[in-house]
PDB file of N, CA and C in Angstrom:
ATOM      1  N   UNK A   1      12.111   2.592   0.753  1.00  0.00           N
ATOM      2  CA  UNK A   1      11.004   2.372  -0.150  1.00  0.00           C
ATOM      3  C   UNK A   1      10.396   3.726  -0.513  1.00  0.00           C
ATOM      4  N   UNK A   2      10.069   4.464  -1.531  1.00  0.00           N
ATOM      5  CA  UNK A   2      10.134   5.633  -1.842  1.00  0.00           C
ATOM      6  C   UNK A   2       8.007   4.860  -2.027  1.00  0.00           C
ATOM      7  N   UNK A   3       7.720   6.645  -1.080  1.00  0.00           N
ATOM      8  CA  UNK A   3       6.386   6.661  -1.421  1.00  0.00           C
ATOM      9  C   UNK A   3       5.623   7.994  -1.866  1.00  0.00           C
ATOM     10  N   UNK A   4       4.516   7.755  -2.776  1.00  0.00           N
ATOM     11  CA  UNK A   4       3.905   8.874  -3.830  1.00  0.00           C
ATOM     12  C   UNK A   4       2.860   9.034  -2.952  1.00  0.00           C
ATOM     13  N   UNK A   5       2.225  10.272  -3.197  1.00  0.00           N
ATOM     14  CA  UNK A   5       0.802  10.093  -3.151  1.00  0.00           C
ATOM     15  C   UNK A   5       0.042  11.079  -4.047  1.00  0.00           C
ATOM     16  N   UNK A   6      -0.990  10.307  -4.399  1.00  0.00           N
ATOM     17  CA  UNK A   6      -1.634  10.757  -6.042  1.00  0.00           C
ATOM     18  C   UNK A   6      -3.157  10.616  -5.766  1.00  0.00           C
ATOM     19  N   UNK A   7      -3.994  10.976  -6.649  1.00  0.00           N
ATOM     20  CA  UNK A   7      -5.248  10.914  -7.280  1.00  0.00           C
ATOM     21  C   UNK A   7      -5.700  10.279  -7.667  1.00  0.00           C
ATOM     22  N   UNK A   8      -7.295   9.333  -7.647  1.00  0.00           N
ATOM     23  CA  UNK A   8      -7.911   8.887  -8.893  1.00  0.00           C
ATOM     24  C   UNK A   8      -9.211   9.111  -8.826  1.00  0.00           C
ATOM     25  N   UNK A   9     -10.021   9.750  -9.690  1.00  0.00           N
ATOM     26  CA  UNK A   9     -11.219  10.254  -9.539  1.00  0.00           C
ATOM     27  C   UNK A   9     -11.480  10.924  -8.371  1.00  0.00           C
ATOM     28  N   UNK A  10     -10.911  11.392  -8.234  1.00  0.00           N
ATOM     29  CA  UNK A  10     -10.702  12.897  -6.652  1.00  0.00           C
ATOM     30  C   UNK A  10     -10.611  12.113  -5.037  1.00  0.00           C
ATOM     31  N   UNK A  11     -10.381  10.665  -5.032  1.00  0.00           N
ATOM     32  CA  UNK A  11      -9.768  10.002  -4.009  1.00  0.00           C
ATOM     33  C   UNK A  11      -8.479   9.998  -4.265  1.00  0.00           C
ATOM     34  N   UNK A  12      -7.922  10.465  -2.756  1.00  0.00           N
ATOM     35  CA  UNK A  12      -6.328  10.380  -2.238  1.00  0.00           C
ATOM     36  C   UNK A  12      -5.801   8.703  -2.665  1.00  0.00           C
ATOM     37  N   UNK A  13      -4.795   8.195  -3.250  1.00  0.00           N
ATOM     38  CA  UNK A  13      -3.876   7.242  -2.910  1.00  0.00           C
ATOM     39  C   UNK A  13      -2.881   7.339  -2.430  1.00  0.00           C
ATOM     40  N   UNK A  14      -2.268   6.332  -1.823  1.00  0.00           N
ATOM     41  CA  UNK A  14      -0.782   6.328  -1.436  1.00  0.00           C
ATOM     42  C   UNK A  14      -0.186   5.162  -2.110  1.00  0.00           C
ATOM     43  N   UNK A  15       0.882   5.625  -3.136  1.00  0.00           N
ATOM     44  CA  UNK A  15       1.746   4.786  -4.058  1.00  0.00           C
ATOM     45  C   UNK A  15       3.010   4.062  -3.572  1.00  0.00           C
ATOM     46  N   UNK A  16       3.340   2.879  -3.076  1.00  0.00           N
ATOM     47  CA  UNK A  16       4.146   2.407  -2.530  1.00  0.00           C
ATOM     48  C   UNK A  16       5.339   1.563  -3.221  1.00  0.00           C
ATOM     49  N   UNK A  17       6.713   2.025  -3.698  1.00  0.00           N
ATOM     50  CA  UNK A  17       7.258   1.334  -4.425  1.00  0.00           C
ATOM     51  C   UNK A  17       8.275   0.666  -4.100  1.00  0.00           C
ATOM     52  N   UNK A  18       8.922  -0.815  -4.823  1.00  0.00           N
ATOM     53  CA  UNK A  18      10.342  -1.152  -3.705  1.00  0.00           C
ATOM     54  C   UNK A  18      11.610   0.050  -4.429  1.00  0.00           C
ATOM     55  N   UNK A  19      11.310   0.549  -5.617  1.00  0.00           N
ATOM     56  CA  UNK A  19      11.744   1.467  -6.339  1.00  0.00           C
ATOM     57  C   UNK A  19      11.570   2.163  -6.987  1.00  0.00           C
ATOM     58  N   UNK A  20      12.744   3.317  -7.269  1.00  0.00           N
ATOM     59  CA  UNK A  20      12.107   4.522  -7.828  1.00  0.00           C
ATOM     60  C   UNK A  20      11.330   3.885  -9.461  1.00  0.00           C
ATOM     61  N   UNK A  21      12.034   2.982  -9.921  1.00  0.00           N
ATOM     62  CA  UNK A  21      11.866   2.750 -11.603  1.00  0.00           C
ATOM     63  C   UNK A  21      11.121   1.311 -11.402  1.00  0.00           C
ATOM     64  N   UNK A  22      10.016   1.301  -9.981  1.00  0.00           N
ATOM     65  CA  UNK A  22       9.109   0.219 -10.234  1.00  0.00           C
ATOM     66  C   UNK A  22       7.956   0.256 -10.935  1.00  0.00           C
ATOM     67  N   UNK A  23       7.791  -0.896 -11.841  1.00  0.00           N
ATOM     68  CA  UNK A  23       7.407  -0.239 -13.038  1.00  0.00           C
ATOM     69  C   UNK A  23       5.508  -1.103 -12.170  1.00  0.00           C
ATOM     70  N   UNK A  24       5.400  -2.051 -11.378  1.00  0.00           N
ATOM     71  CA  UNK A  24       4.328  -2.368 -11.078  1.00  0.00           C
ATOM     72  C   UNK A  24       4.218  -2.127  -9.083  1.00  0.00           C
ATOM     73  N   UNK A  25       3.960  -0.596  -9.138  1.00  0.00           N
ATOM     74  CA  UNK A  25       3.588  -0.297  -7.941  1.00  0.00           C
ATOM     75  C   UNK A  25       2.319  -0.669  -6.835  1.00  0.00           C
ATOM     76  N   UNK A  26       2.314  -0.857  -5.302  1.00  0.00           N
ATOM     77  CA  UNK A  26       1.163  -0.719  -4.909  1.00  0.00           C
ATOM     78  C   UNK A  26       0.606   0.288  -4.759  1.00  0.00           C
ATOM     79  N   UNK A  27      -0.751   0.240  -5.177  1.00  0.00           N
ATOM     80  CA  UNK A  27      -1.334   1.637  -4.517  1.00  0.00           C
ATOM     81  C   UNK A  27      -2.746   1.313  -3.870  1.00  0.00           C
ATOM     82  N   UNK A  28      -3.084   1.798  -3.409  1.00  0.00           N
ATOM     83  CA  UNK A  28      -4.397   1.711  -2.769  1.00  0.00           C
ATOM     84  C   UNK A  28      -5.025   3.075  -1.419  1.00  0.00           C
ATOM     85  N   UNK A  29      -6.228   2.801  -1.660  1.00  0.00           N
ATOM     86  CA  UNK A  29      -6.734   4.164  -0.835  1.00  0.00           C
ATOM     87  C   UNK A  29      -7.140   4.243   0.644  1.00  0.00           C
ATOM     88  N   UNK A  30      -7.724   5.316   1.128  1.00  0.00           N
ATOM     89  CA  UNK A  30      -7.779   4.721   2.261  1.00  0.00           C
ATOM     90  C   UNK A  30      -8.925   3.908   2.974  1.00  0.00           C
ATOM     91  N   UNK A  31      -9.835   3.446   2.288  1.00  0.00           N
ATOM     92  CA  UNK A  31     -11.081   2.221   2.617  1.00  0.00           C
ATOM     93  C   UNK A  31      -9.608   1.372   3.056  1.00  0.00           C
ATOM     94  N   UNK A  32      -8.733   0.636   1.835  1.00  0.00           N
ATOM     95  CA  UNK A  32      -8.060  -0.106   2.209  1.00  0.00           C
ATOM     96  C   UNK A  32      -6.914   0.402   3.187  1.00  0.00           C
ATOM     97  N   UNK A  33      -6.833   0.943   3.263  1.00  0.00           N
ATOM     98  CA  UNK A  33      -5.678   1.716   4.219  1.00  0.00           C
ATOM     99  C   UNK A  33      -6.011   1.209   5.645  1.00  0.00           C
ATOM    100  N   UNK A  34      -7.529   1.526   5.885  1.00  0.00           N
ATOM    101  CA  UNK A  34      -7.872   0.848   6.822  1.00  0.00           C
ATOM    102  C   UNK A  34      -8.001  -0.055   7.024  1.00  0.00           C
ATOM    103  N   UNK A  35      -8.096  -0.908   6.665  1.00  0.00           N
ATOM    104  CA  UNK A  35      -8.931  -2.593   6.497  1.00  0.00           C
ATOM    105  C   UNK A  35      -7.073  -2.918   6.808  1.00  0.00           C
ATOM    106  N   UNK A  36      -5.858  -3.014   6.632  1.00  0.00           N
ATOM    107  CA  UNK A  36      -4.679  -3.076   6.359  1.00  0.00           C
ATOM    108  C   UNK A  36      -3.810  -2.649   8.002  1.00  0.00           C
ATOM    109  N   UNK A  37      -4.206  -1.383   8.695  1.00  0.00           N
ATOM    110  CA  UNK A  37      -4.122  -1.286   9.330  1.00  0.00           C
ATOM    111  C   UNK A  37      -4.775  -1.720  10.716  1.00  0.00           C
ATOM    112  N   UNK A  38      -6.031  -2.076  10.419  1.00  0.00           N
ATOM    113  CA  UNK A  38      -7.076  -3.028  11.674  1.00  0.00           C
ATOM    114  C   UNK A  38      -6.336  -4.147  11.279  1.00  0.00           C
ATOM    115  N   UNK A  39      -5.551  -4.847  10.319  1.00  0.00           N
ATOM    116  CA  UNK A  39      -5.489  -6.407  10.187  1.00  0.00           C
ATOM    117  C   UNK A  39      -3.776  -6.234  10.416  1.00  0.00           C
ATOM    118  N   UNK A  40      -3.273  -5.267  10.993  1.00  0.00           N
ATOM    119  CA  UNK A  40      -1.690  -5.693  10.552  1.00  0.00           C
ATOM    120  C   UNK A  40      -1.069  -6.289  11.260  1.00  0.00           C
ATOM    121  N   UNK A  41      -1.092  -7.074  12.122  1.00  0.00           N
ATOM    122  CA  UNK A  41      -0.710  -8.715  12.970  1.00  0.00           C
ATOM    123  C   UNK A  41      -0.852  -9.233  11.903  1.00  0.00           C
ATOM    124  N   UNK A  42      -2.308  -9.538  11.981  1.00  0.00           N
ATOM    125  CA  UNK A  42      -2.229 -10.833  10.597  1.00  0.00           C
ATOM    126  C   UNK A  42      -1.835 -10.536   9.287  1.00  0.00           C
ATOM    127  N   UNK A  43      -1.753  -9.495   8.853  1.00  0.00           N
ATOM    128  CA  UNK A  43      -0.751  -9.201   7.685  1.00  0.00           C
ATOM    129  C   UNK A  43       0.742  -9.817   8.152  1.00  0.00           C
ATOM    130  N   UNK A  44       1.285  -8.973   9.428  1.00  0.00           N
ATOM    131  CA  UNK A  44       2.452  -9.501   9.100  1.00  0.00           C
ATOM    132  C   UNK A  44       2.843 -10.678   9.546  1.00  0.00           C
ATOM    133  N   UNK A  45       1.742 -11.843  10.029  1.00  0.00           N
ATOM    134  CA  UNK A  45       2.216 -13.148  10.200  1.00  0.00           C
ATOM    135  C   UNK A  45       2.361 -13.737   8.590  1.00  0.00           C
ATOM    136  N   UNK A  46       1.465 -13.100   8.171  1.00  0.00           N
ATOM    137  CA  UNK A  46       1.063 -13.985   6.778  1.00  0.00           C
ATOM    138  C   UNK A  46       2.598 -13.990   5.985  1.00  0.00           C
ATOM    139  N   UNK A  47       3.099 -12.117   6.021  1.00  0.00           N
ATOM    140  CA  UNK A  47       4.349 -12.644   5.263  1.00  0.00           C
ATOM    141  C   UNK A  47       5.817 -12.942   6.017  1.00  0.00           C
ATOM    142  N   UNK A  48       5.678 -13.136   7.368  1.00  0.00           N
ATOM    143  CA  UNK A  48       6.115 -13.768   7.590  1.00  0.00           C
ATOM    144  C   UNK A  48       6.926 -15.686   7.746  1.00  0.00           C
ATOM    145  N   UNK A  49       5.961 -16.122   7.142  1.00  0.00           N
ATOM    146  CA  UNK A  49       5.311 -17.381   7.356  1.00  0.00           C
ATOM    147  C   UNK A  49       6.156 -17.771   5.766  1.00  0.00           C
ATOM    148  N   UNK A  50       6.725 -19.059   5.961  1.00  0.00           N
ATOM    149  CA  UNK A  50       7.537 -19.657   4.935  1.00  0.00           C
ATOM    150  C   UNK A  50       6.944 -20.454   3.748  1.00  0.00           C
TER     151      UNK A  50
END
């Protein structure tokens, strides 16, 4: 998974893509970075889950 990291209004992002020519990337900063990392059990039950 190829990852960027960029700018927006002088906050850091980190751009997360399933590819190089993904044309609708995630990105998000690190408020959420955190919130993502305190929750990542339940993140990954969620996509786990059928």
């Amino acid at each position: 998974m190829p990852v960027e990291y960029t700018e927006y209004k002088g906050n850091k992002l980190i751009v997360l893509k399933r590819m190089d020519t993904d044309k609708y990337p995630f990105s998000f900063g690190k408020g959420k970075a955190r919130l993502i990392v305190e929750n990542f059990d339940l993140i990954k039950k969620f996509a786990e889950e059928e």
